[in-house]
N, C-alpha and C. Protein backbone atom coordinates (compact mmCIF):
# COMPACT_ATOMS: atom_id res chain seq x y z
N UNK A 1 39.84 2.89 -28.47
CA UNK A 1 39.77 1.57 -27.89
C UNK A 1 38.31 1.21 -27.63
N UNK A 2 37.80 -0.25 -28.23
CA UNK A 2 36.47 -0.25 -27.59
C UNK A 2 35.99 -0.58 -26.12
N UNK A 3 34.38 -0.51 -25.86
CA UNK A 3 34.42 -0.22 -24.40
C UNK A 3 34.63 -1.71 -24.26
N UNK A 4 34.75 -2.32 -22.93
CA UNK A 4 34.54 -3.35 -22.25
C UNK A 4 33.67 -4.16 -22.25
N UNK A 5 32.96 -4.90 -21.94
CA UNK A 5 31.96 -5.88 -22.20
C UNK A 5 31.78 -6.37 -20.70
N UNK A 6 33.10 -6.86 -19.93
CA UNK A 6 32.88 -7.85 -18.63
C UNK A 6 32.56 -7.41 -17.64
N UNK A 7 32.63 -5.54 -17.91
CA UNK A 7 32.22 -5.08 -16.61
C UNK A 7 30.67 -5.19 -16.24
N UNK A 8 30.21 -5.74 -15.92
CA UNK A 8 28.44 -5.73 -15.73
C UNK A 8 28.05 -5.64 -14.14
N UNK A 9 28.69 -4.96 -13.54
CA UNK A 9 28.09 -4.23 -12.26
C UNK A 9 27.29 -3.59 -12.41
N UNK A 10 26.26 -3.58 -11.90
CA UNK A 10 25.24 -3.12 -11.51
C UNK A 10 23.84 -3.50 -12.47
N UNK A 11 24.12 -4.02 -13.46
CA UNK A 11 23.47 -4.22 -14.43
C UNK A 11 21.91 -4.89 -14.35
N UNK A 12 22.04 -6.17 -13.45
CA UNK A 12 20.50 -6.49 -13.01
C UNK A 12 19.28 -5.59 -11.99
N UNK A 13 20.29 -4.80 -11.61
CA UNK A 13 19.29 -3.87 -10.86
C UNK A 13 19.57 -3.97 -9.47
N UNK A 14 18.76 -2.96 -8.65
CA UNK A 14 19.09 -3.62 -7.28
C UNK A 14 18.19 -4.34 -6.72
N UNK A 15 18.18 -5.17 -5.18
CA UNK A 15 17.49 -5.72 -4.49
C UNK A 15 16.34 -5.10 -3.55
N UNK A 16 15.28 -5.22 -3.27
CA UNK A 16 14.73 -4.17 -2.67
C UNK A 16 15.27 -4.92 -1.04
N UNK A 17 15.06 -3.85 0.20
CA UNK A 17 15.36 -4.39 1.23
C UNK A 17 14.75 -5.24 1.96
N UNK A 18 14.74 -5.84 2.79
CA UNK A 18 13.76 -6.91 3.22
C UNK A 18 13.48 -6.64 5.15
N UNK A 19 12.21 -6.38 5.32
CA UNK A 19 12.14 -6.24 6.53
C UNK A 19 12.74 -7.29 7.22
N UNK A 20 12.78 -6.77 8.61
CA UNK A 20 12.49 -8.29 9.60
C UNK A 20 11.69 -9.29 9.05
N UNK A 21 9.95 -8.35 9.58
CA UNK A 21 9.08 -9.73 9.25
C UNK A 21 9.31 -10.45 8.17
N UNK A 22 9.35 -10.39 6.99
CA UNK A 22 9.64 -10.37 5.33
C UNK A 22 10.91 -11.33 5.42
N UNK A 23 11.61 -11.29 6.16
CA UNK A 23 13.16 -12.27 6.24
C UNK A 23 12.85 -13.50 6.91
N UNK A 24 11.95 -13.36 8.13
CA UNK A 24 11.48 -14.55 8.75
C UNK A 24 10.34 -15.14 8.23
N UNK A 25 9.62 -14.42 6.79
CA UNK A 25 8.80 -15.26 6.01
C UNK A 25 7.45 -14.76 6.54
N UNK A 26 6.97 -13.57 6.67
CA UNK A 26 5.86 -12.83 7.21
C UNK A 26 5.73 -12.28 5.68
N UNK A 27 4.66 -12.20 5.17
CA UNK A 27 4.42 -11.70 4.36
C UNK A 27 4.16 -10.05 4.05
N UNK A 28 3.72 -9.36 2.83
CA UNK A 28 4.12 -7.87 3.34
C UNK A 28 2.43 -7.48 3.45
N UNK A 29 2.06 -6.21 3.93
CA UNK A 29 0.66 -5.68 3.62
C UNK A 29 0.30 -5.58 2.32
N UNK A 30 1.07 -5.38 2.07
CA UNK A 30 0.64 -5.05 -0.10
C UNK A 30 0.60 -6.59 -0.77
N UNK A 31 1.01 -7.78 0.09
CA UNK A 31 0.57 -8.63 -0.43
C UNK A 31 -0.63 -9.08 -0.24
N UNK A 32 -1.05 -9.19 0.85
CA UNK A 32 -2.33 -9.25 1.43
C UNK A 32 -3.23 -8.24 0.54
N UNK A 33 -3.53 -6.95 0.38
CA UNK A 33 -4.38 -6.63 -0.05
C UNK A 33 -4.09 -6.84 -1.53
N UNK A 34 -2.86 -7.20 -2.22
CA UNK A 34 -3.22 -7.63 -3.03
C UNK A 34 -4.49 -8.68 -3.69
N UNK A 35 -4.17 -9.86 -2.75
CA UNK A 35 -4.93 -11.00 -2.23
C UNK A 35 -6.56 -10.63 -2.61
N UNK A 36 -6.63 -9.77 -1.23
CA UNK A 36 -7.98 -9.12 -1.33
C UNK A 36 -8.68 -8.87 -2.63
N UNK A 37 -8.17 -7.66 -3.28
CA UNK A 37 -8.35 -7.16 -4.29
C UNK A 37 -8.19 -8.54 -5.38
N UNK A 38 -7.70 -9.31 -5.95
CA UNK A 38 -8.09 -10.33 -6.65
C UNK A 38 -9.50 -11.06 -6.05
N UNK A 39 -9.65 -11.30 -4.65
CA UNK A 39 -10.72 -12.15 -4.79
C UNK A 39 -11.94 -11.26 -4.58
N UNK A 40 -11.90 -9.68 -4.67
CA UNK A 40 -13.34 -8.98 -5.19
C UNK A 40 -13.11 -9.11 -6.47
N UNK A 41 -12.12 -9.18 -7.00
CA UNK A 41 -12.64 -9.51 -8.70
C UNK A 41 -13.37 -10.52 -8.97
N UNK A 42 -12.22 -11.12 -8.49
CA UNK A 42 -13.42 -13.19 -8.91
C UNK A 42 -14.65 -12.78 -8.79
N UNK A 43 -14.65 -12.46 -7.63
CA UNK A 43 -16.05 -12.64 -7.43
C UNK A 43 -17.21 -11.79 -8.18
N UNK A 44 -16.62 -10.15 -8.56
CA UNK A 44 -17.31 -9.41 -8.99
C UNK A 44 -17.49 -10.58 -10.99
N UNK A 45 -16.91 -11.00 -10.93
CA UNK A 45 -16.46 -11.18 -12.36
C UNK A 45 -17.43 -12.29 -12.07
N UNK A 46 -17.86 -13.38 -11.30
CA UNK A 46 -18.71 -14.39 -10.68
C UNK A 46 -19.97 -13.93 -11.07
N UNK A 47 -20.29 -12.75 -10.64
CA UNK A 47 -21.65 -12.42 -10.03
C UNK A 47 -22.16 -11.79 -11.66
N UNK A 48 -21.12 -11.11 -12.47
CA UNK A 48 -21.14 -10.80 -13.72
C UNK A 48 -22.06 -11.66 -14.78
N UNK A 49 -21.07 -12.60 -14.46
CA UNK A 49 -21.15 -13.82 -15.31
C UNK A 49 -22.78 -14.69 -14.78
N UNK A 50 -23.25 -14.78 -13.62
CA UNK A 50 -24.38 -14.98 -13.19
C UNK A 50 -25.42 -14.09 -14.06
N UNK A 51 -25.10 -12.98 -13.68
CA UNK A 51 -26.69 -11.89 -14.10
C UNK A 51 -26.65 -12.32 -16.01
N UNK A 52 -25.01 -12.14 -16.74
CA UNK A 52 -25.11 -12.30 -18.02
C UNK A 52 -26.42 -13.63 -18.41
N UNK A 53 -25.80 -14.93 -17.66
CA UNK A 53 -26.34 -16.21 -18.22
C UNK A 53 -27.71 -15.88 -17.83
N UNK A 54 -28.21 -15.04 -16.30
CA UNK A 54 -29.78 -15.58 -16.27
C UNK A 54 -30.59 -14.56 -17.16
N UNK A 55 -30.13 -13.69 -18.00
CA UNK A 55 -30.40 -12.45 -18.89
C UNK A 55 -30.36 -13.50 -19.76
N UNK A 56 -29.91 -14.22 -20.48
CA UNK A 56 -29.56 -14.48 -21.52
C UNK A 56 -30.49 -16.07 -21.71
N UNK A 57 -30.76 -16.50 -20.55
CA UNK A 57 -31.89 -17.53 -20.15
C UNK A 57 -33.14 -16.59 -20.35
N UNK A 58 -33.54 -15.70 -19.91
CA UNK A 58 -35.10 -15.21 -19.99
C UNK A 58 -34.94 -14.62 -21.23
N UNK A 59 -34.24 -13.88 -22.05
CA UNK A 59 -34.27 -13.89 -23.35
C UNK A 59 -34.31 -14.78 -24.07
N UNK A 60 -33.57 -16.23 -23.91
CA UNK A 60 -34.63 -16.96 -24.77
C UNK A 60 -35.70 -17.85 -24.81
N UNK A 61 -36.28 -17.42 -23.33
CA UNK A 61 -37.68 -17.96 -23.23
C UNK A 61 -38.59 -16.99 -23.46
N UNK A 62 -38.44 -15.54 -23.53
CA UNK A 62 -39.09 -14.75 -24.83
C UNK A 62 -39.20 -14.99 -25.82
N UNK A 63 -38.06 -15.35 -26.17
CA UNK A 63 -38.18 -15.58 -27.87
C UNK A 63 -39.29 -17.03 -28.32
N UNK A 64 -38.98 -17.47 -27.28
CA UNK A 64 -38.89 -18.99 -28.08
C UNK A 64 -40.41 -19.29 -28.13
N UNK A 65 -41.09 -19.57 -29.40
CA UNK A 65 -42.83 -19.71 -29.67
C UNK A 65 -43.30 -20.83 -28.37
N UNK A 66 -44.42 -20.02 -27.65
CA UNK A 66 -45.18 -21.08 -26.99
C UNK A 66 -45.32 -22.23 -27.66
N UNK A 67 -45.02 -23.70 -26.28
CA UNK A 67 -44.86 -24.83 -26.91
C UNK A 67 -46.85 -25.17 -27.12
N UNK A 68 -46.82 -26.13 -28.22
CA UNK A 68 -48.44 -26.43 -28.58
C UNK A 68 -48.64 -27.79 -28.68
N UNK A 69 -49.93 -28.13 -27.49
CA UNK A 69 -50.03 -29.46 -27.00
C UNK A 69 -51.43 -30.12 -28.05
């Protein structure tokens, strides 16, 4: 006989539990430092992107032939 099809208990998984705070809409610690941790990226990724462009500005005012008046 083939198997069943309609039984699908359990199938999406379970729920994780939900604190107090978390039920009344407190957010969790791991979201917060999530938080954190994204905005040292930005920023590291900011400051990146700064040093790249002003590197990339004095390289080509090396390059570039003194202007002649």
């Amino acid at each position: 006989m083939a198997k069943s099809r309609n039984n699908l208990l359990g199938v999406g998984g379970q729920r994780k539990k939900l604190s107090r705070a978390e039920q009344q809409g407190a957010g969790t610690a791991r979201d917060s430092d999530r938080k954190v941790a994204e905005d040292k990226k930005q920023e590291l990724v900011r400051k990146m992107r700064e040093r790249a462009e002003a590197q990339a500005a004095t390289a080509a005012e090396q390059d570039a032939p003194p202007a002649q008046s």
